[in-house]
Protein backbone atom coordinates (compact mmCIF):
# COMPACT_ATOMS: atom_id res chain seq x y z
CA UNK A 1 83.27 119.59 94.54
CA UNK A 2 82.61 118.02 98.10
CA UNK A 3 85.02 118.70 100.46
CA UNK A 4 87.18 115.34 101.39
CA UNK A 5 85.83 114.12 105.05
CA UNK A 6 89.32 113.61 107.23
CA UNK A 7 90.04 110.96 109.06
CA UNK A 8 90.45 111.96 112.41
CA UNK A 9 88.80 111.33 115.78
CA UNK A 10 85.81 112.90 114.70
CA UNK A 11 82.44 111.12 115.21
CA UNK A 12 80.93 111.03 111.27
CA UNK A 13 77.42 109.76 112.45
CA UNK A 14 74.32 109.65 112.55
CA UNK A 15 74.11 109.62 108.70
CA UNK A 16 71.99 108.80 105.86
CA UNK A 17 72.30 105.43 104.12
CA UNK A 18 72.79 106.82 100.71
CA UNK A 19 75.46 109.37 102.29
CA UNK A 20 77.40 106.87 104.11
CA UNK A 21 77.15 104.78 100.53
CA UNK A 22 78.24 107.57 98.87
CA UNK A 23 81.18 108.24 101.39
CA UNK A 24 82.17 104.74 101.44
CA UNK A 25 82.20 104.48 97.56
CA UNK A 26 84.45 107.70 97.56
CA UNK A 27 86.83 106.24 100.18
CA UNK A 28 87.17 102.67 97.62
CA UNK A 29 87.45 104.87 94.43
CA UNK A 30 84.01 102.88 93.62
CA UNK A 31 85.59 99.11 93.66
CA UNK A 32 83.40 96.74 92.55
CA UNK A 33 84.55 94.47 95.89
CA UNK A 34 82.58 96.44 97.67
CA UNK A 35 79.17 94.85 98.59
CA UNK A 36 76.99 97.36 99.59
CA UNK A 37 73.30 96.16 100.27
CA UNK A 38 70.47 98.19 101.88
CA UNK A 39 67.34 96.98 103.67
CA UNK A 40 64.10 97.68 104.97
CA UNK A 41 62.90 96.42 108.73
CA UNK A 42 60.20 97.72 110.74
CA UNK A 43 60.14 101.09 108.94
CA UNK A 44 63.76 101.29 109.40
CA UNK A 45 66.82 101.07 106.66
CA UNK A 46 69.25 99.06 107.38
CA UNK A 47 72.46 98.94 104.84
CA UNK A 48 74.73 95.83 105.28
CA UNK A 49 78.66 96.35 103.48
CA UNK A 50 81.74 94.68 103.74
CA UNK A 51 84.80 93.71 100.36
CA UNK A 52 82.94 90.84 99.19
CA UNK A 53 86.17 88.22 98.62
CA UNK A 54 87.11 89.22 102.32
CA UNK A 55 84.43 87.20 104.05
CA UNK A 56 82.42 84.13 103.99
CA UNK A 57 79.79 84.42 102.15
CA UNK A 58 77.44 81.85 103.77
CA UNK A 59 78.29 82.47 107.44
CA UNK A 60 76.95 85.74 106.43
CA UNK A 61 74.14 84.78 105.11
CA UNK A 62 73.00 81.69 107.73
CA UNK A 63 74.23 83.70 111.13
CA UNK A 64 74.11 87.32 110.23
CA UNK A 65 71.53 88.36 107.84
CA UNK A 66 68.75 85.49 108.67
CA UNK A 67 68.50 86.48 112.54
CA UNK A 68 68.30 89.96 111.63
CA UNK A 69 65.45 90.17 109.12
CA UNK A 70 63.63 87.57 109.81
CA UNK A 71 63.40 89.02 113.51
CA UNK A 72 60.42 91.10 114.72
CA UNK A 73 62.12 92.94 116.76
CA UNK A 74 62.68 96.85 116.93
CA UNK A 75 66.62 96.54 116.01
CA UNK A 76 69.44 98.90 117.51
CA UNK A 77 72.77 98.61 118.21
CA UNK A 78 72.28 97.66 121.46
CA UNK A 79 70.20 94.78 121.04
CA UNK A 80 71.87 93.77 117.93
CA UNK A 81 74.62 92.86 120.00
CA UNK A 82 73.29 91.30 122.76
CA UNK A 83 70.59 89.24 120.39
CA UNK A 84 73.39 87.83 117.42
CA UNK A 85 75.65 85.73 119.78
CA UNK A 86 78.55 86.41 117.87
CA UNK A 87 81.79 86.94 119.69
CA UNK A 88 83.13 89.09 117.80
CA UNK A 89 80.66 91.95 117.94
CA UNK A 90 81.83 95.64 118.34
CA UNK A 91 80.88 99.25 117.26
CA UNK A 92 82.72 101.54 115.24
CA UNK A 93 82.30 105.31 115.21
CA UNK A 94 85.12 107.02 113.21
CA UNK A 95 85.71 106.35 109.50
CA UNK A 96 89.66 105.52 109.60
CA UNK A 97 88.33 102.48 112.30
CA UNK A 98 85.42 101.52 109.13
CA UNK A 99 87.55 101.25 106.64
CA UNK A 100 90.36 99.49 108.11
CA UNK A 101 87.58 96.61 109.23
CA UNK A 102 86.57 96.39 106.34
CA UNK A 103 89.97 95.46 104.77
CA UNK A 104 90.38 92.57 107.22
CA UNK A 105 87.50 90.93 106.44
CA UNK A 106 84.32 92.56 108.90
CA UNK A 107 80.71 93.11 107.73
CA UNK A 108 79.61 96.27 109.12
CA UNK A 109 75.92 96.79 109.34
CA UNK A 110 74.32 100.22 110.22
CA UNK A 111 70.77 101.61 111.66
CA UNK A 112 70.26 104.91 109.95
CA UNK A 113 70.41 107.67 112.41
CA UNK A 114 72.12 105.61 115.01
CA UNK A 115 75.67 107.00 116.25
CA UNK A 116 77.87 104.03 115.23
CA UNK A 117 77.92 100.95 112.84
CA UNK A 118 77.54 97.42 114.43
CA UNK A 119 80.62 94.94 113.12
CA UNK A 120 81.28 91.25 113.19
CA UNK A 121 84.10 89.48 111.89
CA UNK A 122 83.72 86.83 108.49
CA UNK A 123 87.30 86.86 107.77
CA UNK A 124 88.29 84.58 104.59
CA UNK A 125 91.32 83.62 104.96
CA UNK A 126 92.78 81.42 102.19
CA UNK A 127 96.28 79.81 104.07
CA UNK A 128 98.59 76.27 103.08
CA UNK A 129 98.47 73.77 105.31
CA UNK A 130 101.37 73.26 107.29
CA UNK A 131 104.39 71.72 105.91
CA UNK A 132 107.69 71.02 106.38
CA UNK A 133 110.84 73.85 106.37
CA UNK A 134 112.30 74.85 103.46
CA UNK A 135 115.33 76.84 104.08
CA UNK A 136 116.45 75.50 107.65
CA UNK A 137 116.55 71.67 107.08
CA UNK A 138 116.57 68.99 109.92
CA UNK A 139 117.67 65.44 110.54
CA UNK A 140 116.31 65.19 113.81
CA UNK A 141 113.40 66.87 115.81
CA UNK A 142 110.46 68.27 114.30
CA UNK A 143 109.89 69.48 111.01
CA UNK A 144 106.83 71.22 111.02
CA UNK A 145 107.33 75.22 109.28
CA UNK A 146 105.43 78.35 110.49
CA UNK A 147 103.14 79.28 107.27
CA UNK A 148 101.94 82.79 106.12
CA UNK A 149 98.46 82.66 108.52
CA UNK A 150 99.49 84.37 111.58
CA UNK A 151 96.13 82.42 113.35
CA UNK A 152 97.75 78.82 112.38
CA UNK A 153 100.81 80.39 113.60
CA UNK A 154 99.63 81.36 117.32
CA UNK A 155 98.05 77.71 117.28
CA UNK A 156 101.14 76.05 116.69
CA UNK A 157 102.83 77.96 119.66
CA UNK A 158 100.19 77.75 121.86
CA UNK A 159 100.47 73.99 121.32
CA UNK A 160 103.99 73.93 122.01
CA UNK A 161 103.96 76.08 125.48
CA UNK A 162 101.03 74.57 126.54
CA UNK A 163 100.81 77.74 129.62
CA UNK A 164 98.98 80.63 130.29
CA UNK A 165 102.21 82.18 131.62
CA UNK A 166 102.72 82.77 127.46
CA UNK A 167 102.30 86.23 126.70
CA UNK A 168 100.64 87.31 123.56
CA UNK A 169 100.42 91.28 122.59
CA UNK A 170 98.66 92.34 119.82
CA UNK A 171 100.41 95.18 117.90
CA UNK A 172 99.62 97.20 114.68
CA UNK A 173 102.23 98.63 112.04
CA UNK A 174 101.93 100.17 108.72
CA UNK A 175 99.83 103.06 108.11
CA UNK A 176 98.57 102.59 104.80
CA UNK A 177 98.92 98.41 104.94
CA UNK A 178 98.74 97.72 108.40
CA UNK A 179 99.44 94.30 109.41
CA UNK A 180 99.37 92.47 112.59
CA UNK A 181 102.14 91.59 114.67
CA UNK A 182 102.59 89.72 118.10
CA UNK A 183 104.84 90.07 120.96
CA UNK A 184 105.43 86.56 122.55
CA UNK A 185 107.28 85.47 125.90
CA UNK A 186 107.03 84.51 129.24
CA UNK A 187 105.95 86.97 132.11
CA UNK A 188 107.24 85.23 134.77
CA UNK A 189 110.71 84.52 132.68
CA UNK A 190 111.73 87.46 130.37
CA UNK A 191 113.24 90.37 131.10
CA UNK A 192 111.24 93.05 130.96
CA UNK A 193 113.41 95.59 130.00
CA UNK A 194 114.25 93.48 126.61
CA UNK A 195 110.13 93.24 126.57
CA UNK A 196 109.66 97.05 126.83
CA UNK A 197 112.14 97.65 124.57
CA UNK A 198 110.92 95.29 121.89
CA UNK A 199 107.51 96.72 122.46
CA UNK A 200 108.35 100.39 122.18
CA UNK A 201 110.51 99.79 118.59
CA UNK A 202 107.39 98.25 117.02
CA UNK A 203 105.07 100.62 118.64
CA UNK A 204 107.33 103.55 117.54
CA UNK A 205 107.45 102.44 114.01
CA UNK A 206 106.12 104.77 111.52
CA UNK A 207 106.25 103.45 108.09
CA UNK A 208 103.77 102.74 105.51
CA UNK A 209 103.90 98.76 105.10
CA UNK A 210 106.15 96.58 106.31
CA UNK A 211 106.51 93.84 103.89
CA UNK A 212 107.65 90.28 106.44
CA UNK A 213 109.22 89.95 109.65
CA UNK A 214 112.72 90.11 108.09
CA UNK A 215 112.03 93.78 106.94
CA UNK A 216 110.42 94.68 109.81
CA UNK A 217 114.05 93.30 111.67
CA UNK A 218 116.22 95.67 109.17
CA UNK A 219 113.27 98.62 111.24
CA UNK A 220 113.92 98.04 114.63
CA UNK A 221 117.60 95.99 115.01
CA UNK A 222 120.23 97.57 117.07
CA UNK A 223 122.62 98.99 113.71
CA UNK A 224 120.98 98.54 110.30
CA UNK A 225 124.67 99.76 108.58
CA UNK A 226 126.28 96.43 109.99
CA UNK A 227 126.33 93.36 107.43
CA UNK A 228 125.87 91.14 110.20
CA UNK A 229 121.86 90.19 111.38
CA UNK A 230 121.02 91.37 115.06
CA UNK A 231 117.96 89.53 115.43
CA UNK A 232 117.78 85.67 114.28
CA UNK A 233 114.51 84.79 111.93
CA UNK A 234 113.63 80.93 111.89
CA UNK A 235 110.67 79.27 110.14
CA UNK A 236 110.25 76.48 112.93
CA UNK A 237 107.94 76.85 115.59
CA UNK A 238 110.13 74.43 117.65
CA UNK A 239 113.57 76.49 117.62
CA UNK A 240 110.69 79.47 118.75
CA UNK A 241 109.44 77.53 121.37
CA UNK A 242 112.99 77.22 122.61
CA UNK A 243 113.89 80.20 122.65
CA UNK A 244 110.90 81.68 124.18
CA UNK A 245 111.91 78.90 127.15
CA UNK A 246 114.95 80.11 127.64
CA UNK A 247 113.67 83.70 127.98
CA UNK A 248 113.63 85.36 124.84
CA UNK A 249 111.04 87.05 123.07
CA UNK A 250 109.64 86.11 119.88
CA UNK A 251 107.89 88.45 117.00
CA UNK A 252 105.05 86.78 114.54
CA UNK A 253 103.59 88.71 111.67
CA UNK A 254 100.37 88.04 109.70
CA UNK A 255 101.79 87.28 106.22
CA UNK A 256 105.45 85.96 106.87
CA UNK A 257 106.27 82.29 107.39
CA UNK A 258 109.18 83.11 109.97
CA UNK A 259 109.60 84.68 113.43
CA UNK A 260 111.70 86.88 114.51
CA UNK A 261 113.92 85.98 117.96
CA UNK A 262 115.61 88.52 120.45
CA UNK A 263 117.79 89.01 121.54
CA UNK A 264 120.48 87.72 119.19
CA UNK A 265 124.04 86.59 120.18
CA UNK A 266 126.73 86.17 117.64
CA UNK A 267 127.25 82.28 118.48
CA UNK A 268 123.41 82.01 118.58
CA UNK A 269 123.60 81.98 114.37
CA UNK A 270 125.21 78.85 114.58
CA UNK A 271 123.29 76.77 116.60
CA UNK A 272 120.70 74.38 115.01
CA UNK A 273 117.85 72.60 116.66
CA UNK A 274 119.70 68.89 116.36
CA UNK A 275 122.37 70.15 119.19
CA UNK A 276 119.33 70.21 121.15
CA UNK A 277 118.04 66.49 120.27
CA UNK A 278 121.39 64.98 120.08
CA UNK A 279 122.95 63.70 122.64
CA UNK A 280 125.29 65.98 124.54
CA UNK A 281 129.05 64.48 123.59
CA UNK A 282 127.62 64.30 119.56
CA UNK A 283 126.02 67.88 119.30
CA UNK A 284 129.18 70.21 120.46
CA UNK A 285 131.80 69.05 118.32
CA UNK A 286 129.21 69.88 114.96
CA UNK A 287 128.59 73.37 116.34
CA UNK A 288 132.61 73.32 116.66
CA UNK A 289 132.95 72.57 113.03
CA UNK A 290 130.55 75.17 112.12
CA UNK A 291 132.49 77.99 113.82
CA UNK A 292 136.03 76.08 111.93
CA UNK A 293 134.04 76.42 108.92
CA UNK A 294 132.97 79.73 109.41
CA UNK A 295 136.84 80.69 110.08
CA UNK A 296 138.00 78.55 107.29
CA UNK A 297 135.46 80.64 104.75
CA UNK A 298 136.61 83.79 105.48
CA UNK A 299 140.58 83.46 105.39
CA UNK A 300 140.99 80.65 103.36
CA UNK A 301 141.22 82.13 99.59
CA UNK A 302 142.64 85.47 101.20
CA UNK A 303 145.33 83.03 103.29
CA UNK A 304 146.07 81.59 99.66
CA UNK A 305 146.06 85.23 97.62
CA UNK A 306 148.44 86.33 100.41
CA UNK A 307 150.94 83.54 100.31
CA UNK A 308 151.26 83.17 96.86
CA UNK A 309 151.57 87.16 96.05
CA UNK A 310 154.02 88.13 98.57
CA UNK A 311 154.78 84.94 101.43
CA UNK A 312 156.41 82.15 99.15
CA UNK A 313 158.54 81.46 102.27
CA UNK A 314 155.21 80.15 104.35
CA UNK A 315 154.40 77.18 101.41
CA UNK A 316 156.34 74.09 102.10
CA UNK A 317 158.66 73.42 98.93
CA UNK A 318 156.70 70.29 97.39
CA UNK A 319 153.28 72.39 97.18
CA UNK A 320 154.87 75.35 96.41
CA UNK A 321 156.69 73.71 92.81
CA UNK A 322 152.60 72.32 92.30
CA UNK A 323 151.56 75.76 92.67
CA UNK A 324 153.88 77.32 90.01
CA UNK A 325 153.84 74.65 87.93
CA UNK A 326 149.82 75.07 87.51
CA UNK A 327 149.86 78.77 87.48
CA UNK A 328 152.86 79.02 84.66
CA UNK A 329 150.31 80.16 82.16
CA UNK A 330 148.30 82.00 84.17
CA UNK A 331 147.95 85.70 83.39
CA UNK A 332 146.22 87.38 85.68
CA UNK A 333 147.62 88.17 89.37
CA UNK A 334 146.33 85.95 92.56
CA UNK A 335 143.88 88.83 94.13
CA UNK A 336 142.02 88.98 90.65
CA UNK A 337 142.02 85.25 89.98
CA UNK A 338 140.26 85.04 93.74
CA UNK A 339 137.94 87.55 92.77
CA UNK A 340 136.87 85.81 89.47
CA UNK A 341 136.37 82.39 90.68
CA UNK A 342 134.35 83.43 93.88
CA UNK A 343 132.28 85.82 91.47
CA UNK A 344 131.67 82.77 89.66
CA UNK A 345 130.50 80.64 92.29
CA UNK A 346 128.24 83.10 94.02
CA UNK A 347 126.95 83.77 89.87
CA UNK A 348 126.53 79.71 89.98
CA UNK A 349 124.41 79.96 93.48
CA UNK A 350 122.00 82.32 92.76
CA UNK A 351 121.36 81.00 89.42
CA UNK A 352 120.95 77.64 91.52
CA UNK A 353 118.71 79.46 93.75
CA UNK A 354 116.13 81.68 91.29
CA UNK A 355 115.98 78.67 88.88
CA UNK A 356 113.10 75.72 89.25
CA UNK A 357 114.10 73.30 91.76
CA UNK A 358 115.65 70.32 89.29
CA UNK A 359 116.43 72.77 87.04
CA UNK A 360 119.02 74.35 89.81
CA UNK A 361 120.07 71.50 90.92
CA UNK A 362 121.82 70.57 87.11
CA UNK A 363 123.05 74.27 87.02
CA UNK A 364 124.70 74.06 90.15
CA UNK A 365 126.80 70.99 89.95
CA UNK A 366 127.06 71.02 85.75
CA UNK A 367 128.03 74.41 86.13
CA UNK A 368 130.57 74.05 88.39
CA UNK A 369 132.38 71.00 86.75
CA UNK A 370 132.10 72.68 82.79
CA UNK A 371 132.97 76.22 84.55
CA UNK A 372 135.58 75.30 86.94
CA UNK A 373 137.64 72.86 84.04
CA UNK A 374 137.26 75.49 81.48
CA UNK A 375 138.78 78.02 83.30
CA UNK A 376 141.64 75.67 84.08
CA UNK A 377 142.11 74.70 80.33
CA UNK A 378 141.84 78.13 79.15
CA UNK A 379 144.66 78.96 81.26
CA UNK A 380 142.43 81.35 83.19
CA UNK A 381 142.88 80.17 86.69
CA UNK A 382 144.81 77.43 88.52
CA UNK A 383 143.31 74.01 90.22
CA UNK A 384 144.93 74.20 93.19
CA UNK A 385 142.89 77.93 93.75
CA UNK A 386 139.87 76.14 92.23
CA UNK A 387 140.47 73.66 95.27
CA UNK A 388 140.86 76.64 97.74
CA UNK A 389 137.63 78.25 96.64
CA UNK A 390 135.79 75.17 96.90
CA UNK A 391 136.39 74.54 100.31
CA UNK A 392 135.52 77.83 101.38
CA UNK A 393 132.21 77.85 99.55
CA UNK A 394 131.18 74.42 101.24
CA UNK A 395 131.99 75.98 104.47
CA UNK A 396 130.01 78.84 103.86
CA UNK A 397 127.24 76.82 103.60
CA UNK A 398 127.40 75.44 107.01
CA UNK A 399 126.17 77.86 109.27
CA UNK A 400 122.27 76.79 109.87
CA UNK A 401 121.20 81.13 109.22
CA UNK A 402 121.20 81.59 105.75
CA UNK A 403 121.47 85.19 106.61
CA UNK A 404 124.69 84.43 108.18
CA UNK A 405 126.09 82.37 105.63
CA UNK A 406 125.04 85.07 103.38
CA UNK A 407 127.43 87.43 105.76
CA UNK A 408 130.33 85.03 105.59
CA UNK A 409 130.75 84.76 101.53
CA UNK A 410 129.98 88.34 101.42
CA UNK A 411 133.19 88.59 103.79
CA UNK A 412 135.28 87.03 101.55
CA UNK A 413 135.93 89.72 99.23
CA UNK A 414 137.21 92.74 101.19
CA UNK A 415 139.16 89.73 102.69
CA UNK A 416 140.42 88.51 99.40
CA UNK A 417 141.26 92.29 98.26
CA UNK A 418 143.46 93.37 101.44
CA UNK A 419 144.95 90.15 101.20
CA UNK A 420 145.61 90.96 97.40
CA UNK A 421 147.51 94.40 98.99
CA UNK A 422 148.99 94.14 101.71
CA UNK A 423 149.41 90.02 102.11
CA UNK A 424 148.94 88.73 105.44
CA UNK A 425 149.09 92.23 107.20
CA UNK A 426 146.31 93.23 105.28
CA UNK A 427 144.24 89.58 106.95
CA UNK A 428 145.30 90.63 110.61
CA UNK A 429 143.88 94.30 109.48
CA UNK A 430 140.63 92.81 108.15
CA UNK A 431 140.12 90.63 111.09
CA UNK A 432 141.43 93.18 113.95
CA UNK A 433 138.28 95.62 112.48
CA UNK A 434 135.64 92.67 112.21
CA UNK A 435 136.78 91.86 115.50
CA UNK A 436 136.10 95.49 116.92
CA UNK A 437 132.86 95.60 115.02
CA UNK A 438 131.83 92.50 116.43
CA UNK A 439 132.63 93.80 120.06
CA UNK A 440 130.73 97.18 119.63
CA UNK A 441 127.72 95.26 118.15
CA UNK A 442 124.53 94.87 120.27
CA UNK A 443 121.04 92.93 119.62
CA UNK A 444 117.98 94.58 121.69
CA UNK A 445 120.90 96.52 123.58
CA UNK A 446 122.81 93.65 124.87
CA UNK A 447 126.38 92.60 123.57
CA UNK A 448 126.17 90.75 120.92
CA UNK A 449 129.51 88.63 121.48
CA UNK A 450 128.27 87.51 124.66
CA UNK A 451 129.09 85.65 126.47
CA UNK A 452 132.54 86.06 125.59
CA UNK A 453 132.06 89.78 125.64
CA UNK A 454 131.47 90.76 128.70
CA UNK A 455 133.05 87.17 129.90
CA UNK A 456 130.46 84.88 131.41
CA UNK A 457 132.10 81.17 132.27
CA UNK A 458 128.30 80.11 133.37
CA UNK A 459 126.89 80.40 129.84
CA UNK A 460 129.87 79.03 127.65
CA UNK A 461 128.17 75.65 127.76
CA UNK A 462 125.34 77.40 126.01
CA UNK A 463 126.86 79.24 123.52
CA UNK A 464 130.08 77.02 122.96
CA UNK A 465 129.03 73.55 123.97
CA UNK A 466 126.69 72.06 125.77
CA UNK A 467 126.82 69.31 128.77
CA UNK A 468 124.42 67.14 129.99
CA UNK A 469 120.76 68.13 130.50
CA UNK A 470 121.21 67.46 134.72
CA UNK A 471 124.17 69.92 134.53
CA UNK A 472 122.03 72.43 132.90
CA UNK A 473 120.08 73.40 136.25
CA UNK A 474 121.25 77.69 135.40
CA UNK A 475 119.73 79.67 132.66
CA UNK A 476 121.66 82.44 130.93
CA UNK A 477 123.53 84.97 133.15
CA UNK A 478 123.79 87.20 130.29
CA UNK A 479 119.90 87.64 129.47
CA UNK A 480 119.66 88.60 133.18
CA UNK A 481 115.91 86.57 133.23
CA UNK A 482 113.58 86.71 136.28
CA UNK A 483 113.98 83.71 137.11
CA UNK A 484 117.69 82.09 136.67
CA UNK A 485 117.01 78.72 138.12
CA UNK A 486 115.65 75.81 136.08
CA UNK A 487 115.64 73.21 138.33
CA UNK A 488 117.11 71.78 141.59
CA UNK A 489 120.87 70.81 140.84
CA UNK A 490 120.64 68.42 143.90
CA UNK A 491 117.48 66.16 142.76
CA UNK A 492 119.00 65.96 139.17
CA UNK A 493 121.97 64.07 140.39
CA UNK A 494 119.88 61.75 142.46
CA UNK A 495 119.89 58.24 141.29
CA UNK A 496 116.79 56.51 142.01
CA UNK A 497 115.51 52.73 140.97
CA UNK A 498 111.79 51.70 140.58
CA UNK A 499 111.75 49.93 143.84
CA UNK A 500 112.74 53.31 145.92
């Protein structure tokens, strides 16, 4: 048996044609996808390969194959290159470089005996057109989604930051499915310790695939044992462009419709792209009544669990005679009539979620109404809880990350069970920790509470609220950027007429 050629740094030419067809056959476990043709020009072989669905078929033909046997010239590498004005032209040596260009979509040809293989890049790349978001939906603004072609991705950005002060680095991951990933922000703007740092986590990664960008965050965030996300993942460009603006960095990967934005503050989960398009006095108080709803999620049920199992006293006396009266003939304890009815409605949402699109739609609401009345009837649970849990679902769903909303229902049920134990003590315990969590939390090494951990009063009408665009002359404190000036605070206030 022939011993199995590693792939290493080692130089595997010159070679044969039938060796290297041999090898490469070996390598593919003899695939049928892999077109392997050999030639004859000017007494010398010539053996053209490449995965046949890869690559474009007549490109190949028309601007590859035609110039190079109908030619009377002598071929070699050399003047392969320099006669086939194809930009894309290189030479591979090692067999771990081959094979991997072959994968994404290059046609290798080789002279026997020369010392390396002549490639060009055919790439077929099947990709949807673009289209509009599907998970982070928009009233106002633009609502164009990034797609799975990393190319139409790059396109899209470049079109937004319309600069060649955008920086784009090319990185690979994956060892036996590498993919390609890139590094985007501004040199003269980001910090470049956040940059290096970013840089060195992806280059560091050793894995063997990384399936989409939000995988690859769960590699290379700050604590991957914390339920809450460090880095935020969006699927429009715009909110990208934004943040890249302000002087963050941005991650794209071939094969995921989403990028991935760092660093990450707590309050940054909440903010949606209308604040930015609204008008300043109409944006702030929605982003207030996302972090009320996000409050109202978490301790409402557990606020209800607790008051009804051991704080009577805190219930004024009118609600208080509703809420015995409809849980007379209810059987089961407060903490494990939560539980059940939340169960319910997250069983409801997903069902909602893997179903067809009408299809969940009709579970969802018909589900609720027939499961939610039933339960009362049966005696199972009381309306006024059915009430409770409603309003806390509906605020879940508020926060513009679905990852974070995902955090906040998932909250809920430690909630619900201290609650169920210790009443309210056991709410001030539960938030006291999340609290402490929160405040030991960091996203690419910086404090993820800021900027109300550490304090900074510049940024709070960033993160909190936001004033008029002529007040806005700072950038963040707490990214410590470059450059922390956006424009002159004097010539914004100036009021000027046509005439002047």
């Amino acid at each position: 048996m022939r011993k199995r050629l590693k792939r290493s740094s080692k130089n595997i030419f010159p070679l044969k044609i039938d060796e290297l067809e041999h090898l490469l056959m070996r390598e593919f476990t003899n695939s049928p996808d892999l077109g392997f043709s050999k030639y004859e020009h000017q007494n010398k072989k010539i053996a053209v390969f490449f995965i046949t669905y890869q690559v474009q078929p007549d490109k190949v033909e028309n601007l590859l194959l035609t110039p190079l046997l109908e030619s009377k010239k002598d071929w070699s590498n050399t003047s392969i290159l320099n006669e086939i004005p194809l930009n894309s032209g290189k030479e591979y040596q090692l067999l771990e470089e081959i094979l991997s260009g072959l994968i994404i979509g290059k046609v290798m040809i080789y002279l026997e005996d020369e010392t390396a293989v002549v490639s060009y890049d055919f790439l077929n790349k099947e990709k949807r057109s673009l289209e509009g978001a599907e998970t982070e939906s928009v009233v106002i603004g633009p609502k164009v989604a990034f797609t799975e072609s990393l190319v139409t991705n790059l396109n899209v950005m470049r079109w937004n930051i319309r600069t060649p002060d955008l920086a784009i680095e090319e990185i690979t991951i994956g060892k036996r499915a590498p993919r390609e990933v890139r590094l985007l922000y501004l040199k003269s703007l980001a910090n470049e310790t956040d940059v290096n740092t970013m840089r060195q986590r992806l280059e560091d990664l050793e894995v063997d695939q990384v399936e989409d960008i939000n995988v690859l965050m769960q590699y290379i965030e700050d604590s991957s044992m914390s339920l809450f996300p460090q880095f935020h993942t969006t699927e429009l460009p715009d909110r990208t462009s934004y943040a890249i603006l302000k002087g963050k960095i941005a991650v794209l990967m071939e094969n995921s419709p989403s990028a991935l934005i760092a660093p990450s503050s707590f309050f940054s989960f909440f903010e949606s792209t209308e604040d930015l398009y609204m008008r300043w006095n109409s944006g702030p108080p929605l982003r207030l009544i996302r972090f009320i709803s996000m409050f109202i999620s978490v301790v409402l049920t557990p606020m209800y669990v607790a008051a009804v199992t051991f704080h009577y006293e805190i219930i004024p006396t009118q609600l208080l005679i509703s809420i015995g009266q409809s849980r007379a003939g209810v059987p089961f304890p407060p903490i494990f009539e939560a539980l059940f009815l939340e169960l319910m409605i997250e069983l409801l949402r997903e069902a909602g979620a893997r179903l067809p699109t009408k299809v969940g739609q009709t579970i969802g609401i018909v589900g609720g109404v027939v499961v939610g009345t039933a339960a009362v009837q049966a005696g199972i649970t009381s309306n006024i809880l059915i009430i409770f849990i409603t309003i806390s679902a509906l605020a879940s769903f508020t926060a513009p990350s679905y990852q974070m909303g995902t955090t906040i229902r998932l909250l809920r049920f430690p909630m619900i069970v201290l609650a169920g134990i210790l009443g309210l003590i056991g709410i001030m315990f539960g938030m006291c920790m999340l609290i402490i969590h929160l405040l030991k939390m960091t996203s690419l090494g910086r404090p993820y509470l800021s900027p109300i951990y550490p304090i900074h009063f510049e940024d709070f009408n960033k993160a909190l609220f936001r004033l008029p665009q002529n007040f806005q002359h700072k950038r963040s404190v707490s990214l410590s950027l470059k450059d922390s000036i956006r424009f002159s605070k004097k010539k914004a206030q100036e009021k000027k007429d046509i005439d002047e």
